[in-house]
Every structure is written in structure tokens, then in C-alpha cells.
Protein backbone atom coordinates (compact mmCIF):
# COMPACT_ATOMS: atom_id res chain seq x y z
CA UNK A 1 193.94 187.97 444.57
CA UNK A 2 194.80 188.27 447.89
CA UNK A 3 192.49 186.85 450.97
CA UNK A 4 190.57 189.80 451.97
CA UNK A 5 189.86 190.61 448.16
CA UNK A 6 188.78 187.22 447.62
CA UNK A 7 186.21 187.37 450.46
CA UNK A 8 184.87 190.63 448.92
CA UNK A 9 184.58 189.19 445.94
CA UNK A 10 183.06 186.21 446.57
CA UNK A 11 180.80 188.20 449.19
CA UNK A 12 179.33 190.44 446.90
CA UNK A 13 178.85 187.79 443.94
CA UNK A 14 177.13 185.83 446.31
CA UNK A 15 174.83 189.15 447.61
CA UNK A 16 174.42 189.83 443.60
CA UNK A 17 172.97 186.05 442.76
CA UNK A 18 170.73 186.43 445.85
CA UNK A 19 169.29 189.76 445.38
CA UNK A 20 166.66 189.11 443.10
CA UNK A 21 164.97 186.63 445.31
CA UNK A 22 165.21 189.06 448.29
CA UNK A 23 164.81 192.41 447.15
CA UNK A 24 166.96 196.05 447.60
CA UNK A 25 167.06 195.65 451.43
CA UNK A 26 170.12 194.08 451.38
CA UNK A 27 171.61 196.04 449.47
CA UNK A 28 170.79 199.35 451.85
CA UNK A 29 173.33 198.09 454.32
CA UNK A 30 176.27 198.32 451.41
CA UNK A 31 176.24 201.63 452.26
CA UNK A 32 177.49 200.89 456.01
CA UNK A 33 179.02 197.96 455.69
CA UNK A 34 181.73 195.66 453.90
CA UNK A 35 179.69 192.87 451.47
CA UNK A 36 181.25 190.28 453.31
CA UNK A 37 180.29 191.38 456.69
CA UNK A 38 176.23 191.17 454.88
CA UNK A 39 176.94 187.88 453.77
CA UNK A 40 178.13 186.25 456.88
CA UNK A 41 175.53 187.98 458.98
CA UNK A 42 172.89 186.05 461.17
CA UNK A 43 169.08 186.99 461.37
CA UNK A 44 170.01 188.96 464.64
CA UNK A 45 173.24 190.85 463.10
CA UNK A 46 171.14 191.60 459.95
CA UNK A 47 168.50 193.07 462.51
CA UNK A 48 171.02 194.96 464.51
CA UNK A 49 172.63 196.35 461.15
CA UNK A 50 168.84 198.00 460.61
CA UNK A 51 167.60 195.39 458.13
CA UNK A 52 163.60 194.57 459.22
CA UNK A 53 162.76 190.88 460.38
CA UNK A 54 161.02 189.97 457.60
CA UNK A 55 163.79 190.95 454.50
CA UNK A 56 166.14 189.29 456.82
CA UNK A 57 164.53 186.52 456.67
CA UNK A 58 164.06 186.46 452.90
CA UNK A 59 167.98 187.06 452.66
CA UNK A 60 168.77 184.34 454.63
CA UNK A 61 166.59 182.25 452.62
CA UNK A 62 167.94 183.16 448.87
CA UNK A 63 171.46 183.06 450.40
CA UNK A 64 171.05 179.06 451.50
CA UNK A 65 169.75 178.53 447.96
CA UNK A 66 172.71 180.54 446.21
CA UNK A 67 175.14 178.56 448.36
CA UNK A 68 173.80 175.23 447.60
CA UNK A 69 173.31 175.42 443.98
CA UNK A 70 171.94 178.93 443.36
CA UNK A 71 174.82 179.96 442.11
CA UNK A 72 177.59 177.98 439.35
CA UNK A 73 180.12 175.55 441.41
CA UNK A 74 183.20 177.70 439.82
CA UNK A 75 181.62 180.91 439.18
CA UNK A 76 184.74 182.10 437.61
CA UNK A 77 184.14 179.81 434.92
CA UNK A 78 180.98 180.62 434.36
CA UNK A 79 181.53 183.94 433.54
CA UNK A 80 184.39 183.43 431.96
CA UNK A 81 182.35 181.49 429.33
CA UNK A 82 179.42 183.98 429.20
CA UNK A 83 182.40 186.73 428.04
CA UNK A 84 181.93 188.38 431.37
CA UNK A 85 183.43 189.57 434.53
CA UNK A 86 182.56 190.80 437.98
CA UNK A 87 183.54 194.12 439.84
CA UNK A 88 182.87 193.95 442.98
CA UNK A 89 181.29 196.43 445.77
CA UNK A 90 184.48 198.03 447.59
CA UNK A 91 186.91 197.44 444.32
CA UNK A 92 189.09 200.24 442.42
CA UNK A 93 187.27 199.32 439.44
CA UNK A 94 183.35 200.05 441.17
CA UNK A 95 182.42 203.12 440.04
CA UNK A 96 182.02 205.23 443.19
CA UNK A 97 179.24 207.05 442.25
CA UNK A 98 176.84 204.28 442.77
CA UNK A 99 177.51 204.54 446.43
CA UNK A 100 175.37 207.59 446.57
CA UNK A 101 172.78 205.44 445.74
CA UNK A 102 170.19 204.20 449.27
CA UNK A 103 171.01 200.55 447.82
CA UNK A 104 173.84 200.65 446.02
CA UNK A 105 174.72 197.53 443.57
CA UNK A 106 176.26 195.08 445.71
CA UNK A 107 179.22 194.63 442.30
CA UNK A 108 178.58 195.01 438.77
CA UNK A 109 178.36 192.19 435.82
CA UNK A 110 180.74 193.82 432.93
CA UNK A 111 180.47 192.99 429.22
CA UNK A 112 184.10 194.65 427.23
CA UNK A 113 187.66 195.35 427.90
CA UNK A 114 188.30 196.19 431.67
CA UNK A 115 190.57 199.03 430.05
CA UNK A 116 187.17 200.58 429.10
CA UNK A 117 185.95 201.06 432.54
CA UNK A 118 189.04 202.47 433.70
CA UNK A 119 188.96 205.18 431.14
CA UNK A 120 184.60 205.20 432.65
CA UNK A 121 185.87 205.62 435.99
CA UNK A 122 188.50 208.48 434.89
CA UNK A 123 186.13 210.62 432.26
CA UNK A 124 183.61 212.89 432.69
CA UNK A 125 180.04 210.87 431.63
CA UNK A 126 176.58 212.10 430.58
CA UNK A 127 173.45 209.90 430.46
CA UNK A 128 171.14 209.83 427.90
CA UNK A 129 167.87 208.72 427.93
CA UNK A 130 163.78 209.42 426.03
CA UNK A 131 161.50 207.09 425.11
CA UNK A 132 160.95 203.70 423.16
CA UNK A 133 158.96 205.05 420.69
CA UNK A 134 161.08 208.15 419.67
CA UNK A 135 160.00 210.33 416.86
CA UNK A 136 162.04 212.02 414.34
CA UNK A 137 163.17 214.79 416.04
CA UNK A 138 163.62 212.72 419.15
CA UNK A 139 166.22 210.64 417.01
CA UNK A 140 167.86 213.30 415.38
CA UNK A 141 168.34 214.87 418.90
CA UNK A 142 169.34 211.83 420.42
CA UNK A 143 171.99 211.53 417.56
CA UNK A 144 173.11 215.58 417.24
CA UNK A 145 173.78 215.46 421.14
CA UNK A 146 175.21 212.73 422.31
CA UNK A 147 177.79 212.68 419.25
CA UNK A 148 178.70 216.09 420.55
CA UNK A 149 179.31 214.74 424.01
CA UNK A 150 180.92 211.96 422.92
CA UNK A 151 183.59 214.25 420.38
CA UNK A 152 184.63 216.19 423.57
CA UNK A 153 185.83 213.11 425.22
CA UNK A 154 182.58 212.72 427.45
CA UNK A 155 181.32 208.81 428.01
CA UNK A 156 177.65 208.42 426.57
CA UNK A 157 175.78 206.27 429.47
CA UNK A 158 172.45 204.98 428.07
CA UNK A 159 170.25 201.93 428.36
CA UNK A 160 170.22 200.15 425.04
CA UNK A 161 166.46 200.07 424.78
CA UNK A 162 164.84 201.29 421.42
CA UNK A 163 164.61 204.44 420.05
CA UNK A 164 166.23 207.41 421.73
CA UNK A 165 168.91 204.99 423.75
CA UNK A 166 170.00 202.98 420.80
CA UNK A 167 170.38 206.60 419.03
CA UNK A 168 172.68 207.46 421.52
CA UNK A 169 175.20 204.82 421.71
CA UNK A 170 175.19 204.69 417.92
CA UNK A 171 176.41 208.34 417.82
CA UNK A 172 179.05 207.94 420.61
CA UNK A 173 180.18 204.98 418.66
CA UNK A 174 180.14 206.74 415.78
CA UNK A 175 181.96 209.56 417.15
CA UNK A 176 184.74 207.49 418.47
CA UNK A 177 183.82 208.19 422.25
CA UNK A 178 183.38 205.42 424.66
CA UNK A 179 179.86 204.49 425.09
CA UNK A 180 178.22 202.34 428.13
CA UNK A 181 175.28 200.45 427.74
CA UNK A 182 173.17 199.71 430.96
CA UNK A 183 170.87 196.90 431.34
CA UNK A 184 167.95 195.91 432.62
CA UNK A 185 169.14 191.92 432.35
CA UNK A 186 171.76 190.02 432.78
CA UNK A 187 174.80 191.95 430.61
CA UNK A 188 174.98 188.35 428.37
CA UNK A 189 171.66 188.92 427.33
CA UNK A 190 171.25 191.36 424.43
CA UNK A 191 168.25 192.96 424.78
CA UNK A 192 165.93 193.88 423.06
CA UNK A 193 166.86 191.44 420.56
CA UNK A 194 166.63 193.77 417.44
CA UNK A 195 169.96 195.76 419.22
CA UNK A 196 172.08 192.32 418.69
CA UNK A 197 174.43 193.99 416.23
CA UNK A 198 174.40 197.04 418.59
CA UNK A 199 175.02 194.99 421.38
CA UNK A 200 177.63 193.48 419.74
CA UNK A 201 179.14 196.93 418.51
CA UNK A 202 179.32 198.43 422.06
CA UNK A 203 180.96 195.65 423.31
CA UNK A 204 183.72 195.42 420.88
CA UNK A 205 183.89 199.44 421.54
CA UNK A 206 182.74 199.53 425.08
CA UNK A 207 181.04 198.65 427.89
CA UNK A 208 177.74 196.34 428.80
CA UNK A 209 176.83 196.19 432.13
CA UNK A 210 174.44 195.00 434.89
CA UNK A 211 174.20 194.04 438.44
CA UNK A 212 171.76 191.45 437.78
CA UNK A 213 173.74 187.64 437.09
CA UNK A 214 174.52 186.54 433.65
CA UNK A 215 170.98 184.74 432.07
CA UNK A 216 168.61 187.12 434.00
CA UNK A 217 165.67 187.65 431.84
CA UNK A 218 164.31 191.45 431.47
CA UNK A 219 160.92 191.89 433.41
CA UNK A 220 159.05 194.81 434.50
CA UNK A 221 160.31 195.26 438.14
CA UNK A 222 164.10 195.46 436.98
CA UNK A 223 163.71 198.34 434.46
CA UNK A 224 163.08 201.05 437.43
CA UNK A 225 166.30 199.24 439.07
CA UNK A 226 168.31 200.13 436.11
CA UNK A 227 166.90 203.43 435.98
CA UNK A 228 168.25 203.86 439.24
CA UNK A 229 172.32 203.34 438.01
CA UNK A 230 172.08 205.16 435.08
CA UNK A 231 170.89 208.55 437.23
CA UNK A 232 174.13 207.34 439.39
CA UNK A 233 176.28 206.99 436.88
CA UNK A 234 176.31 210.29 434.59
CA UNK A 235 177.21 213.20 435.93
CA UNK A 236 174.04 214.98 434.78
CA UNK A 237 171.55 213.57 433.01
CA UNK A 238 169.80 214.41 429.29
CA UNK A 239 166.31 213.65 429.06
CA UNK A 240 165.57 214.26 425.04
CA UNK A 241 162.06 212.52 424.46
CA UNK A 242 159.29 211.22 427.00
CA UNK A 243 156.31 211.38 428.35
CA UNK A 244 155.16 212.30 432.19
CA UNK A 245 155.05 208.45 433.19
CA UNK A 246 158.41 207.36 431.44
CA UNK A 247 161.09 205.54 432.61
CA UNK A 248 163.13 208.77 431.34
CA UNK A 249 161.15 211.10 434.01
CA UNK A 250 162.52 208.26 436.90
CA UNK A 251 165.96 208.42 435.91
CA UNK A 252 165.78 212.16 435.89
CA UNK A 253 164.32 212.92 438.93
CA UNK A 254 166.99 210.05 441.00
CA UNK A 255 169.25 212.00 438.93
CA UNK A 256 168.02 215.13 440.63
CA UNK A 257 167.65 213.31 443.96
CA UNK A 258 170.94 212.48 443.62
CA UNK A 259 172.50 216.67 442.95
CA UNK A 260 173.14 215.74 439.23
CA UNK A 261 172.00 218.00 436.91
CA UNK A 262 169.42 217.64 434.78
CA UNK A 263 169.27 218.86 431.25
CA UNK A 264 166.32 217.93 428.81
CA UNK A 265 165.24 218.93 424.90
CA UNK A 266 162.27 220.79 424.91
CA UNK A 267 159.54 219.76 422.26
CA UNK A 268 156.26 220.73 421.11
CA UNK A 269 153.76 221.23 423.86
CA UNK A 270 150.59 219.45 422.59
CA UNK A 271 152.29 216.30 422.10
CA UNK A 272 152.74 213.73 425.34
CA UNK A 273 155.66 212.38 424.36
CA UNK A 274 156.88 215.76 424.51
CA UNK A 275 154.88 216.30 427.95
CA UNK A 276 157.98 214.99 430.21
CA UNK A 277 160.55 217.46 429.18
CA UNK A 278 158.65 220.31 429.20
CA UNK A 279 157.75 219.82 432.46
CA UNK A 280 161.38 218.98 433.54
CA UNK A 281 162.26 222.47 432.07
CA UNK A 282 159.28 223.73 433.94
CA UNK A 283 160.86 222.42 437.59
CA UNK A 284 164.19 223.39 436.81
CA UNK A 285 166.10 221.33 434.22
CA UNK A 286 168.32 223.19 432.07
CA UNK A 287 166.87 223.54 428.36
CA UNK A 288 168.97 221.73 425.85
CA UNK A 289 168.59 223.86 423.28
CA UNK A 290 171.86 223.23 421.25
CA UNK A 291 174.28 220.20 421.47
CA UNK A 292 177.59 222.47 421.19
CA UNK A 293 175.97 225.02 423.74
CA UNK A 294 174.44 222.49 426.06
CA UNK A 295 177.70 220.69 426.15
CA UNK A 296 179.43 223.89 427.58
CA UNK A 297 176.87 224.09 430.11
CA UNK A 298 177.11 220.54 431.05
CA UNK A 299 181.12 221.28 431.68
CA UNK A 300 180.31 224.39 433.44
CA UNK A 301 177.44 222.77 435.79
CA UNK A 302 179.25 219.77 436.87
CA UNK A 303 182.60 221.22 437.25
CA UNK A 304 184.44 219.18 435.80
CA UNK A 305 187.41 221.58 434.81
CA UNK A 306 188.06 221.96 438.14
CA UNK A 307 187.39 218.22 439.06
CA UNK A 308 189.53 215.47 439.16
CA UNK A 309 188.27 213.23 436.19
CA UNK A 310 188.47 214.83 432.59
CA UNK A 311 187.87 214.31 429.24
CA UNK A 312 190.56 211.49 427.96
CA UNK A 313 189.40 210.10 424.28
CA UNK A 314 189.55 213.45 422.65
CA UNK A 315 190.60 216.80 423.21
CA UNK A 316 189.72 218.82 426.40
CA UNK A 317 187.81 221.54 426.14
CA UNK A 318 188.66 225.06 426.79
CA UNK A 319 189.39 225.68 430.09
CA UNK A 320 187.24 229.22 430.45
CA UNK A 321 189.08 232.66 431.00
CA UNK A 322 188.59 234.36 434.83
CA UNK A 323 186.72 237.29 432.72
CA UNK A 324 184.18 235.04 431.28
CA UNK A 325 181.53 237.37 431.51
CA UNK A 326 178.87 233.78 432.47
CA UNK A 327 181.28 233.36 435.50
CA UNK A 328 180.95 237.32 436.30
CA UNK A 329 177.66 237.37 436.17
CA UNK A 330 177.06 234.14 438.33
CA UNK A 331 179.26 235.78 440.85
CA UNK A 332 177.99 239.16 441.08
CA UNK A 333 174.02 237.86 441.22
CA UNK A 334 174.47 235.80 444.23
CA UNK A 335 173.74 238.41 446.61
CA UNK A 336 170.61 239.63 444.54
CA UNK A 337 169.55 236.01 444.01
CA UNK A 338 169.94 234.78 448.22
CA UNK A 339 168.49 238.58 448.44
CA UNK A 340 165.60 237.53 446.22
CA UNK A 341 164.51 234.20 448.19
CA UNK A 342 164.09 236.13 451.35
CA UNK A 343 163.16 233.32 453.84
CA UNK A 344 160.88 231.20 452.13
CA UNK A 345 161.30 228.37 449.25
CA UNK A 346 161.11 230.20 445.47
CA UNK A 347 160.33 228.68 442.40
CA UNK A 348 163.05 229.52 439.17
CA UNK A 349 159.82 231.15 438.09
CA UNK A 350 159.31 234.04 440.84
CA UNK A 351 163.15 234.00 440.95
CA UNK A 352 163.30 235.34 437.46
CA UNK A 353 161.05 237.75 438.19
CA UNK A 354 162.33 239.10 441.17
CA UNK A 355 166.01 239.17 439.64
CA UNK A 356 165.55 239.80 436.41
CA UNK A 357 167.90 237.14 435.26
CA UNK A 358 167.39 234.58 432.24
CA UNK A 359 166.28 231.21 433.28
CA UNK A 360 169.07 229.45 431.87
CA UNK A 361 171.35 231.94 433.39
CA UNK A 362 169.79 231.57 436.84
CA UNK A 363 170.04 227.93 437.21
CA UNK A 364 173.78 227.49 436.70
CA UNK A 365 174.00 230.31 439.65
CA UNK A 366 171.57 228.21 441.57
CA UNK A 367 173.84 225.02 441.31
CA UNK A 368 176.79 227.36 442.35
CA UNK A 369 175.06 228.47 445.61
CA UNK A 370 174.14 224.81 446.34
CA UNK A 371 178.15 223.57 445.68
CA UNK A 372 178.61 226.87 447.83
CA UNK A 373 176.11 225.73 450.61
CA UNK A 374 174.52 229.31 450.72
CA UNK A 375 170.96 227.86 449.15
CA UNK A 376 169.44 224.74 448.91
CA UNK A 377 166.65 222.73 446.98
CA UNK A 378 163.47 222.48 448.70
CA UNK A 379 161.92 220.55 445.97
CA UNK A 380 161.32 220.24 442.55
CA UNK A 381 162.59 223.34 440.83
CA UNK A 382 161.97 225.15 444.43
CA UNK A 383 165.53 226.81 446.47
CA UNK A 384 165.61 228.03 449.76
CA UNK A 385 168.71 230.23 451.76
CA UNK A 386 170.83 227.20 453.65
CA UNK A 387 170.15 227.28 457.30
């Protein structure tokens, strides 16, 4: 490793043992500035780089403890013998997605072959996510869908919890895809405990990760942390099961935050676990209504034939003709859709009335203004005409 690599590295591991003793401010100046130049900062270069007095302060604190005993005495070792590794902010291997993020991960604790994150880095990837306490359908949907994602050579991003994650990764795995479990711990820690043996499975077959250090314990303020990377890392997001206050409904609306799409499974409208994607749908999300069909539009919303990361672990899929009648029709409503807004924010709703065009039909020409810069979103499920 050469000098300025090593200072990186050891930068960053340094800012990712100190984090949870000072909080995300730190990491809000990763997205100006190298991890080193954080770590050797003073309480007035913190200041100047926009961090407040007071998390400055904190920082400085957690960062004497790290470097005098905070932190192993060969760290190298150490994770070496927990079966882990370390990419750090500002290497090839750091997904760059996460730098969208307000505080990105200052480097990432990795569970499985570092082959496997190369092929992450270079494939197209879909998160998954629903509730804890998924039902039968929610399973079954879990399973149909991400097996179908995973058999067209898309990586399956979830969070290992119960229910509707574990679903997930067991299809992908099943499937043969490449499957990347995101935690809400430190990556040696299987958790929950009754996933050991799928713990176990998707790193043999793929990838564990976290940015918290190896031994960190799960607790209630580093769940909507997590949340945070798995909206980062997919390049939409599929919402299958959950209610209006789940940690699904975060990770979808970062997702949205962030310009990923957001696709959910709509459910039966008296039941609250049910409650979360229907409302999704409601603002906007695109209705996943069949795995093979939802698939497609997944392909055709985040363009990723015409991107430069595709599918690698099984076949691609089609590329689509230039007379596709979808891409026709997307093309010859953007007049009447920019027409339709006039010069006011629209919901989908009066936007289907005023066109004339199906909902699901309407969205993917929506996302093709934004990418176009002729409309943008003025909120949840609202669009406006780009200044």
C-alpha cells in the first residue's frame, strides 16, 4: 500500500471507530474533504470546514480515546481474525453511491470475498426491504421478486432482519445471484441470531457489510443509519410489506430523496402492515404488480441499458427495440405532460387526469423529464416544469 493510501486508510478506520461516540457530523465533511484531512484537523480547522463547536468538540474527544486504546494496537489483525476487511472512504472498492449520501460512511466493514464487491460495484442492484413481521403474501412476494431480480443478473441489497429481508437474500441465493446483506452492527455480528445459518450462507455466497467496527452491538439509533445505505446503495428501491412508521417507509423515502426510484407491492387496504405501500403508490412509487414486469420497469427506470454497470451473473436482458411502443409513447407525451403542469406543482393524480395517461405509464415519463431536466419533483409524488 503505498503512503498516501495508507493515510486514507488508516484515516478513515480511525473516523469509523470514532463515529459512534461522536455522531454523523463528522461524517458530513466526507463529502468535501479527504478522511485524512478530518482526522488530522484541529477544533478551529474542524470549525472552518463547517463542523459546529460543540460536535467538534465531541470528535476530538472520541478521536483521543480511539488513538489511545479505542481502537486494536494492529487493527489489521484484528480484522483479520474477525474474517473481515476494511474499504475505505476515497478507495476503488467504496461504492460511489454512498457519496450522495449528506454523511456518507467514512469506509465500510466487509464480511466475503472482495471479488464479490467488485462484481457489487460493476452490477446493476435493487434493494429490498418490508417488515419484521411479514405475512404470507409478504413472504411469497419477497421470495417471487427478488429471485426474479436476482436471475437477471441484478444484486439483491437487503438488511438481514426477519421476515421480508431474510426472504430476500434467501431467493437471490437461491437463484444464484449475488446477494448483500446490510447491517445494523458490526458485520461479525450475525444478527438477529436466528439468521446464523443465513448469515453464514451469504457470506460464503456474498457480501456482509457495515460501517460500524467489528463487535458493535445492534441498538435502536443504528437501524435508521443503516436504513440510510441501503436507500444509497440500490439503484431503486422495493418496498413489499410495511406499515406507515417502518423502517421500510425511511429507506424509501432517502431512496426517493436520493432520485432512486421507488417501487412497492401493493396489498390489501384495511390492513396496516399493508398501510405503507399503499401510500407509497399513492405519492408516486411505481406499483409492483408482477416480478417479471416490475423487473422490466426497474431496467427501464434506472437506465441501466444505457449505463455503464450491467447485469454480470446471468444473462442481460433484452436491450429494447427504438419502436418500443413504451419508449414512443414516453416520448410523444412529454409535451402534453410539461403542457399539463402549467406553472404550478401537480400531483400523478391530477396529472392523469389532465393527460389521460395510465399511472404506471406516467411515472416512467416523469423520471424521463427529470433525467431530461425539463420537470422536477416538488415533493412527494408532486412535479413541477424545471425553472
Amino acid at each position: 500500500m503505498k503512503d498516501a493510501e495508507e493515510k486514507t486508510y488508516q484515516a478513515a478506520l480511525g473516523i469509523a471507530y470514532a463515529r459512534p461516540e461522536c455522531g454523523s457530523p463528522v461524517l458530513r465533511l466526507l463529502r468535501g474533504y479527504e478522511p485524512e484531512q478530518v482526522w488530522a484537523a484541529g477544533q478551529r480547522r474542524l470549525e472552518e470546514m463547517g463542523m459546529p463547536k460543540l460536535p467538534a468538540e465531541r470528535f476530538l474527544m472520541a478521536r483521543r480515546r480511539v488513538m489511545h486504546g479505542g481502537m486494536p494496537a494492529d487493527p489489521e489483525a484484528a480484522l483479520e481474525e474477525a474474517g473481515l476487511w476494511f474499504v475505505p472512504h476515497g478507495s476503488a472498492l467504496y461504492p460511489a453511491q454512498l457519496k450522495d449520501l449528506s454523511h456518507p460512511p467514512s469506509g465500510l466493514f466487509v464480511r466475503g470475498d472482495p471479488g464479490r464487491l467488485r462484481d457489487l460495484i460493476g452490477c446493476p442492484r435493487v434493494t429490498v426491504v418490508g417488515t419484521r413481521k411479514a405475512t404470507a403474501y409478504g413472504n411469497r412476494a419477497a421470495k417471487d421478486f427478488a429471485g426474479q431480480f436476482a436471475s437477471r443478473g441484478i444484486a439483491v441489497v437487503s438488511g438481514m432482519a426477519l421476515g421480508v429481508d431474510g426472504r430476500a437474500h434467501e431467493a437471490a441465493l437461491h437463484a444464484g445471484g449475488l446477494t448483500v446483506a446490510v447491517l445494523g452492527c458490526g458485520a461479525d455480528v450475525p444478527y438477529p441470531p436466528r439468521h446464523r445459518g443465513l448469515y453464514e450462507s451469504i457470506v460464503r455466497d456474498g457480501l456482509v457489510m457495515s460501517e460500524l467496527p467489528p463487535g458493535a452491538g445492534p441498538t435502536k439509533y443504528t437501524f435508521p443509519d443503516r436504513n440510510r445505505l441501503l436507500a444509497a446503495l440500490g439503484d431503486g428501491v422495493l418496498v413489499v410489506e410495511g406499515s406507515v412508521t417502518s423502517g421500510a417507509m425511511q429507506t424509501a423515502e432517502q431512496a426517493a430523496h436520493l432520485g432512486r426510484p421507488v417501487f412497492a407491492v401493493p396489498g390489501p387496504i384495511y390492513i396496516e402492515g399493508h398501510r405503507g405501500c399503499n401510500l407509497l403508490i399513492r405519492d408516486g412509487a411505481t406499483p409492483a404488480i408482477s416480478p417479471d414486469a416490475t423487473v422490466e420497469e426497474f431496467i427501464l427506470q434506472t437506465r441501466i441499458e444505457r449505463g455503464e454497470r450491467r447485469p454480470s451473473r446471468a444473462a442481460d436482458p433484452p436491450v429494447r427495440s427504438r419502436q418500443d411502443p413504451f419508449r414512443e409513447l414516453v416520448s410523444s407525451g412529454r409535451e402534453t405532460i410539461i403542457e399539463a403542469m402549467g406553472q404550478q406543482a401537480c400531483s400523478i393524480d391530477a396529472l392523469v387526469l389532465r393527460t389521460g395517461l395510465a399511472a404506471r405509464n406516467l411515472t416512467a415519463a416523469l423520471a424521463e423529464l427529470e433525467l431530461a431536466g425539463l420537470v422536477t419533483r416538488a415533493g412527494p409524488g408532486l412535479y413541477i416544469r424545471a425553472p
